[in-house]
C-alpha atoms as a PDB file:
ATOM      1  CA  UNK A   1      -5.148 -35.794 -24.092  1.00  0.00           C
ATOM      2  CA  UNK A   2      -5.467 -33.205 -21.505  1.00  0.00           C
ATOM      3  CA  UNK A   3      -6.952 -29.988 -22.503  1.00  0.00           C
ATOM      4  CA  UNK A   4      -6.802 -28.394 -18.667  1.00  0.00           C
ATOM      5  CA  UNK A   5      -5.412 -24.895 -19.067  1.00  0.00           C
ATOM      6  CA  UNK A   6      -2.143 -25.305 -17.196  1.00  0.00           C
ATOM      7  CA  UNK A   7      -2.284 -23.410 -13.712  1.00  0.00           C
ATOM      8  CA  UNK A   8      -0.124 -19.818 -13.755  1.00  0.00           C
ATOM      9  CA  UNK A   9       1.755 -17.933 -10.902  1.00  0.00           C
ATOM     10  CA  UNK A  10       3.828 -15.060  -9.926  1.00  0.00           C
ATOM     11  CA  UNK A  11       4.876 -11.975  -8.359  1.00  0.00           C
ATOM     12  CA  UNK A  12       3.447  -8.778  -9.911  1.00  0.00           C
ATOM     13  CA  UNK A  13       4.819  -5.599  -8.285  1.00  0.00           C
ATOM     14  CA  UNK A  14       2.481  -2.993  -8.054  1.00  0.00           C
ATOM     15  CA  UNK A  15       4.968   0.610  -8.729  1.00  0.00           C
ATOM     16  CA  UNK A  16       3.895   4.139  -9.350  1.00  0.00           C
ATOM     17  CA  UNK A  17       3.700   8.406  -7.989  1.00  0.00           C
ATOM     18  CA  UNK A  18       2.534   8.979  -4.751  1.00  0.00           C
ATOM     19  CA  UNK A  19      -1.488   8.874  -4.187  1.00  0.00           C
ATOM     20  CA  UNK A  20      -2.012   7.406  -7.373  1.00  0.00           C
ATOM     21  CA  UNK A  21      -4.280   4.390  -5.626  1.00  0.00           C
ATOM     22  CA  UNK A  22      -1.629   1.436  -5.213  1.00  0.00           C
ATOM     23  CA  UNK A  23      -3.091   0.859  -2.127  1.00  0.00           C
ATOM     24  CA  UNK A  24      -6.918   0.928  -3.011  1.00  0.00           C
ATOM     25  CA  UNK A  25      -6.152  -0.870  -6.217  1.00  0.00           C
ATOM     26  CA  UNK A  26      -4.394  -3.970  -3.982  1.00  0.00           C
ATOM     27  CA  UNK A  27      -7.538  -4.101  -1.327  1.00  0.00           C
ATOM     28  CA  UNK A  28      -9.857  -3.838  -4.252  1.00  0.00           C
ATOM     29  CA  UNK A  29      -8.382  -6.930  -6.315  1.00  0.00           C
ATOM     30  CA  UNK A  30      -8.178  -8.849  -2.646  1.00  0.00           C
ATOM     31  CA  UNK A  31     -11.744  -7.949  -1.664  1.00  0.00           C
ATOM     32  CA  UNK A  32     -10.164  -7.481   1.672  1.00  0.00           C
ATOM     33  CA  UNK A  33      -7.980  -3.929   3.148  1.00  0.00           C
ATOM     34  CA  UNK A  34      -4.671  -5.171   4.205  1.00  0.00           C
ATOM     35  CA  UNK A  35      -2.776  -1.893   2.743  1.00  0.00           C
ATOM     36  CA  UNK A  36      -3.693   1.124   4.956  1.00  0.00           C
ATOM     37  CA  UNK A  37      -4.833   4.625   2.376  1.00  0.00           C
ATOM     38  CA  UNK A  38      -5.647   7.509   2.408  1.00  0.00           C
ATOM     39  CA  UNK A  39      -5.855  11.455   0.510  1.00  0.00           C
ATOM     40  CA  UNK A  40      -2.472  12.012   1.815  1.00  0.00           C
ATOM     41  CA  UNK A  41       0.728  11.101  -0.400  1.00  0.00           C
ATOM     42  CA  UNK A  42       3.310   8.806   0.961  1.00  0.00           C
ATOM     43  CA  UNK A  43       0.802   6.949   3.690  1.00  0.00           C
ATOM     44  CA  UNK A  44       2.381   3.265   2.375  1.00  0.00           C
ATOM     45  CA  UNK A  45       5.797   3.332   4.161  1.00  0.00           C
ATOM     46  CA  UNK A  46       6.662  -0.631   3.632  1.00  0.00           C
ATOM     47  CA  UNK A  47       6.641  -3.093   1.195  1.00  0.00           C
ATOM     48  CA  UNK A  48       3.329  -4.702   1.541  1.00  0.00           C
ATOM     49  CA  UNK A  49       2.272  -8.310   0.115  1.00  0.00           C
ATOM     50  CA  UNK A  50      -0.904  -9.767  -0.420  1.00  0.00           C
ATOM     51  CA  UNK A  51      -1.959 -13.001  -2.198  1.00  0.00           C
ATOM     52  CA  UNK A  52      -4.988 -13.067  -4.711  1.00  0.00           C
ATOM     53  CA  UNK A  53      -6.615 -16.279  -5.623  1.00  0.00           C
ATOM     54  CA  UNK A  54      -8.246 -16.178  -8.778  1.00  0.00           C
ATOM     55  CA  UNK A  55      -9.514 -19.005 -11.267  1.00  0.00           C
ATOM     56  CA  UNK A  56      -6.531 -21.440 -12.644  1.00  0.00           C
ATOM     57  CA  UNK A  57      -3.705 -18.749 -10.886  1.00  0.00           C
ATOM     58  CA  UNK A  58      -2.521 -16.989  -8.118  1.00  0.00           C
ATOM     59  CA  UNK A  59      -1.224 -13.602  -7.846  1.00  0.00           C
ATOM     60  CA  UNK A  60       1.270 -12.432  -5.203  1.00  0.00           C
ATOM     61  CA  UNK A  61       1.348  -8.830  -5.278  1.00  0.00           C
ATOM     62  CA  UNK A  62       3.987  -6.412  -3.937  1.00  0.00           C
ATOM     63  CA  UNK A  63       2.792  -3.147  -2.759  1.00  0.00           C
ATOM     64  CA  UNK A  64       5.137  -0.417  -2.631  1.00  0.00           C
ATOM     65  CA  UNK A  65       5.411   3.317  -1.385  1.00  0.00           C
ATOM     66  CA  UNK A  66       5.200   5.985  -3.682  1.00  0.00           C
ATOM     67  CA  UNK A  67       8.573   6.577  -6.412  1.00  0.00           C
ATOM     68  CA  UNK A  68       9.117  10.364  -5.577  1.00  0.00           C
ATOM     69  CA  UNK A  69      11.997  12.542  -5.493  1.00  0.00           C
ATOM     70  CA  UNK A  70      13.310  12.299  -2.009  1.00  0.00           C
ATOM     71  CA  UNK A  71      13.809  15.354   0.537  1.00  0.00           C
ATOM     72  CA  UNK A  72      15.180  13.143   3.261  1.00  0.00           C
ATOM     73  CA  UNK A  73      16.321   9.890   5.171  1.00  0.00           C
ATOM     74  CA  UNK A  74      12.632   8.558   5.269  1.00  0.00           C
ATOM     75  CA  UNK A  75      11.651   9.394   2.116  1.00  0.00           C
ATOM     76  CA  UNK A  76      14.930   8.255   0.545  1.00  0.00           C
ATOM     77  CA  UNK A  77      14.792   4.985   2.347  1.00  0.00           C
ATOM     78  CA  UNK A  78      10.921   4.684   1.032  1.00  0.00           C
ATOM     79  CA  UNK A  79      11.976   5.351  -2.619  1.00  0.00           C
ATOM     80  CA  UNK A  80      14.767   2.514  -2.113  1.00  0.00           C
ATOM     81  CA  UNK A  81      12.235  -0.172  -1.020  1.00  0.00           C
ATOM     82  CA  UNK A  82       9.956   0.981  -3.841  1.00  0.00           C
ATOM     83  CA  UNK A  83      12.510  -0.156  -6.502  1.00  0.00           C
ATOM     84  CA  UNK A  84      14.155  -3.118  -4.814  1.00  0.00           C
ATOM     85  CA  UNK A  85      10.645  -4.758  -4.878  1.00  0.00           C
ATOM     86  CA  UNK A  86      10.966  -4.560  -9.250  1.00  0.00           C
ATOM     87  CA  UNK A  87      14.272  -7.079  -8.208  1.00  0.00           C
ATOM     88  CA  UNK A  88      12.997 -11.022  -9.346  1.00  0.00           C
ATOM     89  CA  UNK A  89       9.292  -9.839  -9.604  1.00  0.00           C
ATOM     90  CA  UNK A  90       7.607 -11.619 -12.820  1.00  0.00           C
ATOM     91  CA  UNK A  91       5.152  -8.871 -13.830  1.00  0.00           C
ATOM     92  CA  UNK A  92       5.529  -4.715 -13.050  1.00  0.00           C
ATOM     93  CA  UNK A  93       1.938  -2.994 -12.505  1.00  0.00           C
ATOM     94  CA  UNK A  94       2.551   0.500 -12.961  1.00  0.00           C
ATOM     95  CA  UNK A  95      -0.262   2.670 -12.272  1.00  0.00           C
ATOM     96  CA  UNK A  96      -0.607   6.678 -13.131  1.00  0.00           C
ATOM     97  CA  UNK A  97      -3.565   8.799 -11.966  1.00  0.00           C
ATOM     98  CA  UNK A  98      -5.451   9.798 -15.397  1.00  0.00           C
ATOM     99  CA  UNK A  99      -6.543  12.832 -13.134  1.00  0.00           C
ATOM    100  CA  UNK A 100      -2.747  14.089 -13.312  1.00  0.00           C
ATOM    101  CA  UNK A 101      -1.881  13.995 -16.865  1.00  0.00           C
ATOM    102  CA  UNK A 102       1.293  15.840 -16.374  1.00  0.00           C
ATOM    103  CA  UNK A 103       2.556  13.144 -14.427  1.00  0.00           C
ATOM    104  CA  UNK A 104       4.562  11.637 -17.393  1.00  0.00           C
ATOM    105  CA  UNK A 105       6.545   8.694 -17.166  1.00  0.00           C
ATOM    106  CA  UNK A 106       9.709   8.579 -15.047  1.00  0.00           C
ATOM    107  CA  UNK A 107      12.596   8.321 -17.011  1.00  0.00           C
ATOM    108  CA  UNK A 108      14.650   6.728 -13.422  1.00  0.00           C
ATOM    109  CA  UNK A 109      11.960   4.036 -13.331  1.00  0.00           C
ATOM    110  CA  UNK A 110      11.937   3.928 -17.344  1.00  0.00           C
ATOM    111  CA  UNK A 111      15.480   2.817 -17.505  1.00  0.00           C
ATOM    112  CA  UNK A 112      15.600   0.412 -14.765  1.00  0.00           C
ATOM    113  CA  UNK A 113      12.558  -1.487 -16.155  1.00  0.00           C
ATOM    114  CA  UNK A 114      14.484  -1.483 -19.650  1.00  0.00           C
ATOM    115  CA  UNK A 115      17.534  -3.149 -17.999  1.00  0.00           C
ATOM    116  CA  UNK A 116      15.828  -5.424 -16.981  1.00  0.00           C
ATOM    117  CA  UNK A 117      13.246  -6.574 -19.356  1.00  0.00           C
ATOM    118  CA  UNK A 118      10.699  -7.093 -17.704  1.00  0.00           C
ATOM    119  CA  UNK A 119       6.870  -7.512 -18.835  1.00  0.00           C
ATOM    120  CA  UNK A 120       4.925  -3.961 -17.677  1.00  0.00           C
ATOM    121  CA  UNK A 121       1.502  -3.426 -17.403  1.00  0.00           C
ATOM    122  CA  UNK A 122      -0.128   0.295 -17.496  1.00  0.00           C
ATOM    123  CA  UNK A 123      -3.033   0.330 -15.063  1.00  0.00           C
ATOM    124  CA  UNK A 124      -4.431   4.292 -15.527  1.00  0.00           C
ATOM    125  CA  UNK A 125      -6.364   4.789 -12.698  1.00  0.00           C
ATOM    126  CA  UNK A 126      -8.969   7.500 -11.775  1.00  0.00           C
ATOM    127  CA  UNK A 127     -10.613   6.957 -14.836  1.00  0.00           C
ATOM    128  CA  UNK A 128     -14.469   8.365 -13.452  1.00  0.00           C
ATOM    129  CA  UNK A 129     -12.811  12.052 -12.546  1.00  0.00           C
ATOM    130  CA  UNK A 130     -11.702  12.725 -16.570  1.00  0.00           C
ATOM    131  CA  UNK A 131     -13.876  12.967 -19.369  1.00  0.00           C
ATOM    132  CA  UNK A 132     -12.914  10.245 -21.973  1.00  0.00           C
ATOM    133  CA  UNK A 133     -11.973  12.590 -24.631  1.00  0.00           C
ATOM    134  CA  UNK A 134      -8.796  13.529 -22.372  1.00  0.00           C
ATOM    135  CA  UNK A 135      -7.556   9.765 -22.114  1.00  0.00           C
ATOM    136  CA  UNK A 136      -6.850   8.864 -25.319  1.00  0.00           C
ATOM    137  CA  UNK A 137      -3.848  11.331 -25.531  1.00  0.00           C
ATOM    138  CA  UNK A 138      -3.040  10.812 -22.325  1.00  0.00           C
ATOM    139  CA  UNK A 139      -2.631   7.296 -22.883  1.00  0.00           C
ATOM    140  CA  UNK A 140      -0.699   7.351 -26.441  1.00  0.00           C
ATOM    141  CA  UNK A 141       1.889   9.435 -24.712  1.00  0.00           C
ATOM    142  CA  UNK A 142       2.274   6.854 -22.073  1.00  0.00           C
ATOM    143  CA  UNK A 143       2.474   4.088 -24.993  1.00  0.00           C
ATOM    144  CA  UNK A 144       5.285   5.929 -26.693  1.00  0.00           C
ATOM    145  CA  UNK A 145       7.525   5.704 -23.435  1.00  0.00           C
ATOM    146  CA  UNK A 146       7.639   1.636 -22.872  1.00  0.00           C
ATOM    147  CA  UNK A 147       6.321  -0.972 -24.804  1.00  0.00           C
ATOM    148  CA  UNK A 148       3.498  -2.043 -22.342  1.00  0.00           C
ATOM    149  CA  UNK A 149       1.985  -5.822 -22.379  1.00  0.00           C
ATOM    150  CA  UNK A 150      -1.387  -3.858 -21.970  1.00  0.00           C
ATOM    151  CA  UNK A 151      -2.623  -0.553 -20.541  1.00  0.00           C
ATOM    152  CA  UNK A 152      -6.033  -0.724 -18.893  1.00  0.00           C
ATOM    153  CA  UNK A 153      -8.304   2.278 -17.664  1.00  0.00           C
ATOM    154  CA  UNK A 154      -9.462   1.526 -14.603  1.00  0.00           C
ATOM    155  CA  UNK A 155     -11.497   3.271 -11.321  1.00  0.00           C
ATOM    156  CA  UNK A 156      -9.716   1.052  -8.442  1.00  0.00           C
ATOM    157  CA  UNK A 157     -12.532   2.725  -6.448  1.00  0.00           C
ATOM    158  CA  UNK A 158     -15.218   1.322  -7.771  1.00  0.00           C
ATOM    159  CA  UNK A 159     -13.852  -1.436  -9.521  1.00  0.00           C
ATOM    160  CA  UNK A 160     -14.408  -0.613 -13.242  1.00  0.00           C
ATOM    161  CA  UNK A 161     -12.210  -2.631 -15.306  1.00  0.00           C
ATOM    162  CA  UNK A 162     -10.425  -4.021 -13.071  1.00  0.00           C
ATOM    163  CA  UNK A 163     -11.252  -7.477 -13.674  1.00  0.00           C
ATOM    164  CA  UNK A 164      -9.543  -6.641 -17.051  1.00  0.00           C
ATOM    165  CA  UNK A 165      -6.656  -6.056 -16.095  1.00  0.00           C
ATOM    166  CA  UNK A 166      -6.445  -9.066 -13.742  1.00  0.00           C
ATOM    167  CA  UNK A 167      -7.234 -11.126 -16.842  1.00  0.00           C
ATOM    168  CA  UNK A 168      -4.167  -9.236 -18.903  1.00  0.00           C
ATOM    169  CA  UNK A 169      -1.850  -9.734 -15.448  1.00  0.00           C
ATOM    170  CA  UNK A 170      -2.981 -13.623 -15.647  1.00  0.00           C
ATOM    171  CA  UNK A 171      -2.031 -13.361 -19.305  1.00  0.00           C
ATOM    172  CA  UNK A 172       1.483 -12.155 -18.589  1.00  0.00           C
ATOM    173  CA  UNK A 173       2.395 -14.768 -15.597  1.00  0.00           C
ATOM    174  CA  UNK A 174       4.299 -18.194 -16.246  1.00  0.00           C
ATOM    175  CA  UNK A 175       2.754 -21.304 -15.773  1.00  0.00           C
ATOM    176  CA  UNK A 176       3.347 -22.370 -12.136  1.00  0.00           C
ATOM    177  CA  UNK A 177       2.267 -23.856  -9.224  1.00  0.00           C
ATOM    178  CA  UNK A 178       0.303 -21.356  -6.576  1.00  0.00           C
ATOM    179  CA  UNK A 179       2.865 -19.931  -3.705  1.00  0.00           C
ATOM    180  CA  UNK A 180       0.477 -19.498  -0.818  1.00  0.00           C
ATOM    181  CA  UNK A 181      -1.917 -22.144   0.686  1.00  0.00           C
ATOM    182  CA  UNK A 182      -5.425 -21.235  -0.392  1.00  0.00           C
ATOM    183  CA  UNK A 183      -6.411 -19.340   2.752  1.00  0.00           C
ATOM    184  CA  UNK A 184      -3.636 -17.250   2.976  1.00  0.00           C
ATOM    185  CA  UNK A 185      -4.273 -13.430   1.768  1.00  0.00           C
ATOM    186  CA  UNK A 186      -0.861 -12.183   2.946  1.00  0.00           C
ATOM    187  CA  UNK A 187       2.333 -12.683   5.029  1.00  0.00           C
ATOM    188  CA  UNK A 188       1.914  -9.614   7.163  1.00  0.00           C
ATOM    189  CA  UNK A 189       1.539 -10.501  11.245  1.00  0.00           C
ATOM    190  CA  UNK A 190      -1.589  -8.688  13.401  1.00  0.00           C
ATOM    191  CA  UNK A 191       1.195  -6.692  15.246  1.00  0.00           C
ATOM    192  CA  UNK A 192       2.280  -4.977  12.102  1.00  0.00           C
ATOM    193  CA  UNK A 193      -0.972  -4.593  10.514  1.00  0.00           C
ATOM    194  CA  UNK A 194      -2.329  -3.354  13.855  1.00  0.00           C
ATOM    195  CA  UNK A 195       0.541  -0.649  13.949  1.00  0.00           C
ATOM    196  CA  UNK A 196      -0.489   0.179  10.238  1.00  0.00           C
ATOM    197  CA  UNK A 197      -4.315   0.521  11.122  1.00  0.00           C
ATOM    198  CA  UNK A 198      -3.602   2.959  13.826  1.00  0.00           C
ATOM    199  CA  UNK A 199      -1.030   4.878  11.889  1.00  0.00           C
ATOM    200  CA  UNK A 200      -4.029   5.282   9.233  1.00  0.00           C
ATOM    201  CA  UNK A 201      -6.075   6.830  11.354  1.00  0.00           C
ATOM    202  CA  UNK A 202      -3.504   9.559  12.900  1.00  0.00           C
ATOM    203  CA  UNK A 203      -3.205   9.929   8.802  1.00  0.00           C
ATOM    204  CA  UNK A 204      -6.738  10.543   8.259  1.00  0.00           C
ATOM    205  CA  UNK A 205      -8.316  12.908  11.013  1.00  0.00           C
ATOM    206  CA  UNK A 206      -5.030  14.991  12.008  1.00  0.00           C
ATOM    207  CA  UNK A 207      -3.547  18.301  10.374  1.00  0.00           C
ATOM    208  CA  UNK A 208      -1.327  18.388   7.340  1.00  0.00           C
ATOM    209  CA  UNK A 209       2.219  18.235   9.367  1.00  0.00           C
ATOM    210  CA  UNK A 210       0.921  15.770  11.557  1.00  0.00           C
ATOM    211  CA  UNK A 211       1.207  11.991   9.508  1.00  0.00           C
ATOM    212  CA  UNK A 212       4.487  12.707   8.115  1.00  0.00           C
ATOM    213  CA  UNK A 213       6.056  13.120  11.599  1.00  0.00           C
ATOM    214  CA  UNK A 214       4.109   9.832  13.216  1.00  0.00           C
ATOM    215  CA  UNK A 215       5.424   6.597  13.344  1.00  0.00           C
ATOM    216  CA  UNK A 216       3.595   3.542  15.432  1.00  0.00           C
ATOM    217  CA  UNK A 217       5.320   0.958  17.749  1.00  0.00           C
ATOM    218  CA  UNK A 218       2.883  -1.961  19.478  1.00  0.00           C
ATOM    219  CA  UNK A 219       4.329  -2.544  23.082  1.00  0.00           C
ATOM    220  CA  UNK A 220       2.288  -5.492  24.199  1.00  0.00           C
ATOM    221  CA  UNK A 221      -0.323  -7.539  22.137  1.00  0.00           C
ATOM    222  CA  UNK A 222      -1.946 -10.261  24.478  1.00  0.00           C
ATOM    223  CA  UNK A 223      -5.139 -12.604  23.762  1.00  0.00           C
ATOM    224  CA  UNK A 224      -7.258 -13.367  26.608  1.00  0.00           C
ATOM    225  CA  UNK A 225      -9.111 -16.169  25.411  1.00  0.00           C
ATOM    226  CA  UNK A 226     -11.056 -16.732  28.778  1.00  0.00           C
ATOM    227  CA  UNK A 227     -12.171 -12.774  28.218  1.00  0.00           C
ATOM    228  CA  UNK A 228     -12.725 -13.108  24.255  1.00  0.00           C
ATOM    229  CA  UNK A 229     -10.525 -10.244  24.011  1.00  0.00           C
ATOM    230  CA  UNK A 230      -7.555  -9.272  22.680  1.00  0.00           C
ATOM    231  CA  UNK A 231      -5.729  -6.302  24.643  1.00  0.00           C
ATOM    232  CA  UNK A 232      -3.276  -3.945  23.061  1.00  0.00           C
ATOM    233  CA  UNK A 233      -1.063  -1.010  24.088  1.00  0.00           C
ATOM    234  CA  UNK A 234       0.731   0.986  21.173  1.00  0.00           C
ATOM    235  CA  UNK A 235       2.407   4.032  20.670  1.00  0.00           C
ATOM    236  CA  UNK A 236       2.137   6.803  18.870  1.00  0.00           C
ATOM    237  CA  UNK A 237       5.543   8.690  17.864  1.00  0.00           C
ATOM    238  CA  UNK A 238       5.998  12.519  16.772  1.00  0.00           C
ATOM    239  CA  UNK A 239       9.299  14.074  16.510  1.00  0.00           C
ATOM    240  CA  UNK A 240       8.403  17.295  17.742  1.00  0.00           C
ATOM    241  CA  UNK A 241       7.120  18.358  21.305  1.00  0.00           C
ATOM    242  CA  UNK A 242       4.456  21.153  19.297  1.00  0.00           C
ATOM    243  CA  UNK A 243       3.053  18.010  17.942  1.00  0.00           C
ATOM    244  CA  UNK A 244       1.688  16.076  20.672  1.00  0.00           C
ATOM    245  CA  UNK A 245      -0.846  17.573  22.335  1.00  0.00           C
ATOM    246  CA  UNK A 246      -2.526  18.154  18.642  1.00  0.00           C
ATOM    247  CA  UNK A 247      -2.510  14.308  18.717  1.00  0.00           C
ATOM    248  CA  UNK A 248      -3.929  13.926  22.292  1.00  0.00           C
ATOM    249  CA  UNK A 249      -6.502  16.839  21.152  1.00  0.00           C
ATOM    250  CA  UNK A 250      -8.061  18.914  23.818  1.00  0.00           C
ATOM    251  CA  UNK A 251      -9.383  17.128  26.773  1.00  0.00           C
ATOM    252  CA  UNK A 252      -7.516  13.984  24.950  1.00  0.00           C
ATOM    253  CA  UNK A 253     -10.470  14.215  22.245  1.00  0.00           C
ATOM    254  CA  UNK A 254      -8.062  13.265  19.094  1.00  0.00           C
ATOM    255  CA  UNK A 255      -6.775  10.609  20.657  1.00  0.00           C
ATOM    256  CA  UNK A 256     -10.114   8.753  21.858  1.00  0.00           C
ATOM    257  CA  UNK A 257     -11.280   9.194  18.367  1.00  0.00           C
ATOM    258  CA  UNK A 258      -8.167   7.952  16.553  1.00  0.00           C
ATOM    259  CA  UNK A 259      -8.345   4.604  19.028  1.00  0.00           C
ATOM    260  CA  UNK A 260     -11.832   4.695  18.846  1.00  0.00           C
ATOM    261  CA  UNK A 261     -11.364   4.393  14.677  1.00  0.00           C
ATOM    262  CA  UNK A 262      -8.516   2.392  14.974  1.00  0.00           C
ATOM    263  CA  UNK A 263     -10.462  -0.451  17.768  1.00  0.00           C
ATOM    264  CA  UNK A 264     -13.445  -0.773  15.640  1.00  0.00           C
ATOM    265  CA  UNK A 265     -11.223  -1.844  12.271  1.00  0.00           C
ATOM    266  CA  UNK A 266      -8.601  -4.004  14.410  1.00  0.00           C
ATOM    267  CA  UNK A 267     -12.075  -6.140  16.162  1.00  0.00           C
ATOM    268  CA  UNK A 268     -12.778  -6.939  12.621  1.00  0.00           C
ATOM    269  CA  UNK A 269      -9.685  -7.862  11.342  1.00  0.00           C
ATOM    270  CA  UNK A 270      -8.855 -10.194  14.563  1.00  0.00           C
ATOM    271  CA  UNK A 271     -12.816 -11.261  14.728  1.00  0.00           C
ATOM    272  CA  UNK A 272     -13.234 -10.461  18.576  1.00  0.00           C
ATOM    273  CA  UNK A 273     -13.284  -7.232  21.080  1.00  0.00           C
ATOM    274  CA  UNK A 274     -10.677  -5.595  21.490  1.00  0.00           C
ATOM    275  CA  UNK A 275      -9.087  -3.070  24.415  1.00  0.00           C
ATOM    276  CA  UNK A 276      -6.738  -0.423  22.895  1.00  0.00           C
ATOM    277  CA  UNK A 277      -4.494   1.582  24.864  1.00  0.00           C
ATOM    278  CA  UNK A 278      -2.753   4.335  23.175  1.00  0.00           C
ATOM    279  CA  UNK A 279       0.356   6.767  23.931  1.00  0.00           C
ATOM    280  CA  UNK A 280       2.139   9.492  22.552  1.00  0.00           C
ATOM    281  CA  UNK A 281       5.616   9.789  22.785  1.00  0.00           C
ATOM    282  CA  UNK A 282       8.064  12.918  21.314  1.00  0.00           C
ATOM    283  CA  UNK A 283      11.277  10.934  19.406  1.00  0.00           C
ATOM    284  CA  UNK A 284      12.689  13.953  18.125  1.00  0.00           C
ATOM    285  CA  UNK A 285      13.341  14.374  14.699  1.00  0.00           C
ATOM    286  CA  UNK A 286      13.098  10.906  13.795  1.00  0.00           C
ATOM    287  CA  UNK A 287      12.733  10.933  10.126  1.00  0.00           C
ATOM    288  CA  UNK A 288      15.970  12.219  10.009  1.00  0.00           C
ATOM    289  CA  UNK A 289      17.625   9.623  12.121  1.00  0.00           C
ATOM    290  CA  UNK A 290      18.896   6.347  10.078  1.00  0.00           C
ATOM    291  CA  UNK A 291      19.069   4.470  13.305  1.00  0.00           C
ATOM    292  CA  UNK A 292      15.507   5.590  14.914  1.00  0.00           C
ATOM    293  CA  UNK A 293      13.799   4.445  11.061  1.00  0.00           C
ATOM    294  CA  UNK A 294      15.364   1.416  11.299  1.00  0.00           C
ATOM    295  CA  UNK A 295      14.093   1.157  14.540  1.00  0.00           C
ATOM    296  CA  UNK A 296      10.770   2.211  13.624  1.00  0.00           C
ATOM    297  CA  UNK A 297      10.905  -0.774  10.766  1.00  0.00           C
ATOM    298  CA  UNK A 298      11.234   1.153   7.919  1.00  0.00           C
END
């Protein structure tokens, strides 16, 4: 008689508000950043997947941008990737930020799960900036709304309780065999995750208007074996002429430290040295054009 536990698989798709530490949560559980974060709302633009390999399973996890009410073709087209990702997933993750409490369930997302019938999982994040007096309420009006496999407090930060809830996600998953080859963490190429490393960085050290209005394009990635380096040119896009020289920065100061940031993270990820050569280019009013977001990828 066998008595090996039999070996489980899916997709879990990881939904949720803006900001509310999708992103963090996925690099946490991976031990490795392939999503790009940061304070700013709305910085995960694509549908990003990433493969955890964990005792007797494997998780495939769909990372999506943030469910919010759209206020134009980007955003809209955002929202829409958000909730196609639910489509033929085998477990939803949906995480709130206990740090928001009037961020209540959303009765768009409530319905479609319902339809559905799919298994849902309540990961409240942010759990070390609230006093624990505050969650209990918080999280009995977030029972009341869907009849949740689990819900698990959690700091994706710092990791508390997180391996938790990958133990109630493992729960929840089929028996299966794995999807991915051992050594595969996701199905994203350099190029893209390049463009998304650079994009975090015009996200993190410019202004408030800034990040909204960029979008990044590689032009040429090219390995140079007999160098040990790999050289890469990329642009920048804004969508307003005001905007560029805030990116360049006086004496082209922003830009050198945004590829300066952006270099040191990419020689990591590709594991040798690395020449980056960035641009900035005006595509005006971009995130109001269908064809230049398609364009873009998005």
């Amino acid at each position: 008689m066998n008595n090996q536990a039999a070996f489980k698989s899916g997709f879990v798709v990881i939904i949720g508000a803006p900001n509310v530490g999708k992103s963090t949560l996925l690099n946490r559980i991976l031990g490795q950043k392939i999503s790009i974060t940061s304070r700013k709302p709305q910085t995960t633009r694509h549908r990003i997947l990433g493969v955890s390999h964990q005792p007797g399973a494997q998780l495939v996890f769909l990372d999506t941008p943030g469910i919010h009410r759209a206020k134009g073709p980007l955003s809209a087209r955002m929202v829409e990737v958000a909730l196609k990702a639910v489509d033929g997933v085998d477990l939803v993750l949906w995480m709130t930020d206990a740090a928001l409490p009037n961020i209540g369930p959303d009765d768009v997302i409530l319905e479609s799960l319902k339809e559905k019938g799919l298994p849902v999982i309540l990961a409240v994040n942010k759990v070390d900036l609230v006093e624990k007096a505050s969650l209990l309420p918080l999280m009995g009006r977030w029972d009341k709304a869907y009849p949740f496999r689990a819900v698990v407090p959690i700091c994706a930060l710092d990791g508390t309780q997180v391996d938790v809830l990958i133990k109630e996600m493992i729960a929840t998953l089929p028996e299966g065999p794995p999807y991915y080859p051992e050594d595969s963490i996701t199905d994203l190429q350099e190029r893209f995750l390049v463009a998304e490393t650079i994009r975090e960085k015009v996200f993190r050290l410019t202004g408030e208007e800034i990040p909204y209005s960029a979008a990044v394009t590689v032009e040429s990635f090219k390995e140079r074996p007999e160098k040990k380096l790999v050289e890469i040119q990329a642009t920048i896009h804004v969508e307003r002429e005001s905007q560029k020289p805030i990116v360049i920065g006086k004496g082209g100061q922003m830009l050198r430290r945004i590829g300066q940031q952006a270099r040191e993270e990419i020689e990591f990820m590709v594991g040798q040295k690395v020449f980056l050569k960035l641009w900035v280019r005006v595509q005006k009013k971009w995130t109001k054009d269908p064809q230049a977001i398609k364009r873009f990828g998005y």
